[in-house]
C-alpha atoms as a PDB file:
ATOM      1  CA  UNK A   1      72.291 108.929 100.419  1.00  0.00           C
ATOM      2  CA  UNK A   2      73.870 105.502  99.580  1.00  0.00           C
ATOM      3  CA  UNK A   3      74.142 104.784 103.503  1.00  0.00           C
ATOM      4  CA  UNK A   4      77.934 103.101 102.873  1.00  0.00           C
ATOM      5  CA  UNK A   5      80.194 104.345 105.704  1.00  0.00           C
ATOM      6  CA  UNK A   6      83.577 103.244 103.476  1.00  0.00           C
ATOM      7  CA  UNK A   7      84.197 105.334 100.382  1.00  0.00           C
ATOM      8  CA  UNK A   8      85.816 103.719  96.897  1.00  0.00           C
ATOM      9  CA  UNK A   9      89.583 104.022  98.518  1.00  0.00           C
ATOM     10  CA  UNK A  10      88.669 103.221 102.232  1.00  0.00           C
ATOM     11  CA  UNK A  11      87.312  99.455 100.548  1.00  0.00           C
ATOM     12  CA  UNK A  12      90.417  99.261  98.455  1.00  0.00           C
ATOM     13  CA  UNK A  13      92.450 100.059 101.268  1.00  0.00           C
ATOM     14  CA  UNK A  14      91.114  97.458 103.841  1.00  0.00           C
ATOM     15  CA  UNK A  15      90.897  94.687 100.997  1.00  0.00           C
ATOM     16  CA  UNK A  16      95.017  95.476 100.685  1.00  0.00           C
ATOM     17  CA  UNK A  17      95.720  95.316 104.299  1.00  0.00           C
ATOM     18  CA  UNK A  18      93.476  92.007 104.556  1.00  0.00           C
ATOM     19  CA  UNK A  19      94.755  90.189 101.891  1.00  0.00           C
ATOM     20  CA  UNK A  20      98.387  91.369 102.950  1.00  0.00           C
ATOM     21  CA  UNK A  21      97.386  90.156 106.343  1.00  0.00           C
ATOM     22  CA  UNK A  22      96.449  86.760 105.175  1.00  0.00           C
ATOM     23  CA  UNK A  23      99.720  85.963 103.219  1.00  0.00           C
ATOM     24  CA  UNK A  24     101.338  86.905 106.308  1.00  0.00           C
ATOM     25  CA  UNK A  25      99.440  84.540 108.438  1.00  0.00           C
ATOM     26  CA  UNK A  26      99.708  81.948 105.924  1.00  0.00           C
ATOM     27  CA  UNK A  27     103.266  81.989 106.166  1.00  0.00           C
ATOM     28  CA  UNK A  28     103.462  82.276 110.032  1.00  0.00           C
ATOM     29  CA  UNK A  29     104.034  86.197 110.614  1.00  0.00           C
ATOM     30  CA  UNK A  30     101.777  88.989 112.023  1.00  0.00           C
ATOM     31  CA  UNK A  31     100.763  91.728 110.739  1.00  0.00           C
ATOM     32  CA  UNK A  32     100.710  95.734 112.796  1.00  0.00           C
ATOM     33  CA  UNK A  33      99.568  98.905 111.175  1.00  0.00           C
ATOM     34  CA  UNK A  34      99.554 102.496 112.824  1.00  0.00           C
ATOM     35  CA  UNK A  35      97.048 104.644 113.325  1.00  0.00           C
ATOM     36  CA  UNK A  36      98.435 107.681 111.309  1.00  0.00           C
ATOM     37  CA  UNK A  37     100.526 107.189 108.297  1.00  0.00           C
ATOM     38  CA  UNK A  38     102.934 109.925 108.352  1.00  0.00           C
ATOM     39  CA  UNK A  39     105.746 108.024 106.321  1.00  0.00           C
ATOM     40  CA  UNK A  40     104.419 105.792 103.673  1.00  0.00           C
ATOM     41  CA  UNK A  41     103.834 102.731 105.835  1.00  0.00           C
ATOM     42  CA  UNK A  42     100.803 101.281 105.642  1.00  0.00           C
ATOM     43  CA  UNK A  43     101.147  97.693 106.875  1.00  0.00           C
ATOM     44  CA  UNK A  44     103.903  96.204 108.824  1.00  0.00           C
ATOM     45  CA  UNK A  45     105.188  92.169 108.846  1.00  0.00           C
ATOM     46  CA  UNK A  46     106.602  91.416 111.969  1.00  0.00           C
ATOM     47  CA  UNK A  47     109.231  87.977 112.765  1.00  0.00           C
ATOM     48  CA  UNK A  48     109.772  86.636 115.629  1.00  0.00           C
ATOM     49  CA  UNK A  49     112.914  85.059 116.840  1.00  0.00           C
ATOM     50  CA  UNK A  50     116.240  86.980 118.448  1.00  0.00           C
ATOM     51  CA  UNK A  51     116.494  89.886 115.823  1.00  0.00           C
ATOM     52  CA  UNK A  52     112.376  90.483 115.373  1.00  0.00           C
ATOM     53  CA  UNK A  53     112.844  91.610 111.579  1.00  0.00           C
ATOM     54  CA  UNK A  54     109.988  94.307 110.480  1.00  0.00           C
ATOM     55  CA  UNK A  55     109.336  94.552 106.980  1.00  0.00           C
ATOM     56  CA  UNK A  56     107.159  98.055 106.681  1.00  0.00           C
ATOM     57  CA  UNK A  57     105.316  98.283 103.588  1.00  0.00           C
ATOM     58  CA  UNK A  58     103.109 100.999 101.731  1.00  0.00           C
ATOM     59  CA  UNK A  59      99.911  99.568  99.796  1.00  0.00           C
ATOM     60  CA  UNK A  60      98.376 100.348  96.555  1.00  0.00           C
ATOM     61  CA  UNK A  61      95.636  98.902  94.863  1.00  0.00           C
ATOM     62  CA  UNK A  62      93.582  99.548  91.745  1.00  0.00           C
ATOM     63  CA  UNK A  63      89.675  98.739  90.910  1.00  0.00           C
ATOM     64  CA  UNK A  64      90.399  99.345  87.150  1.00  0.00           C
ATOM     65  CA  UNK A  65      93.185  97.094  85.690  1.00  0.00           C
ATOM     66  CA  UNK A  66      93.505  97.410  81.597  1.00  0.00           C
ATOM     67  CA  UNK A  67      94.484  94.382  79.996  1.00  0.00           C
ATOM     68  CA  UNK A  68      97.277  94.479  77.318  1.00  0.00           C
ATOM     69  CA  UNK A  69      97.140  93.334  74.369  1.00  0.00           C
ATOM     70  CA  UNK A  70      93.325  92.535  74.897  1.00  0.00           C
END
């Protein structure tokens, strides 16, 4: 027993949400997520102002990326 806790997609699913997290911080928004995804949404960016836009989001990453050409 390896003794990790997160398997392969659990890590590539919290480095998504952080880095999506960051950009969103970086550029003044927050960030929500639910607890169950039961529609596709993974992440959501949240405005402020009068209207409080939501952009909801669903994530995908990859550990493998093959290079074209290369």
């Amino acid at each position: 027993m390896s003794g990790k806790l997160l398997t392969g997609n659990d890590r590539k699913e919290a480095l998504s949400r952080a880095y999506v997290a960051a950009v969103a911080a970086g550029a003044g928004y927050v960030t929500a997520h639910q607890d169950f995804d039961r529609d596709g949404v993974d992440i959501q960016i949240r405005a402020g102002g009068a209207m409080r836009p939501t952009l909801d989001i669903q994530l995908k990453a990859t550990a493998n990326l093959a290079m074209e050409g290369g």
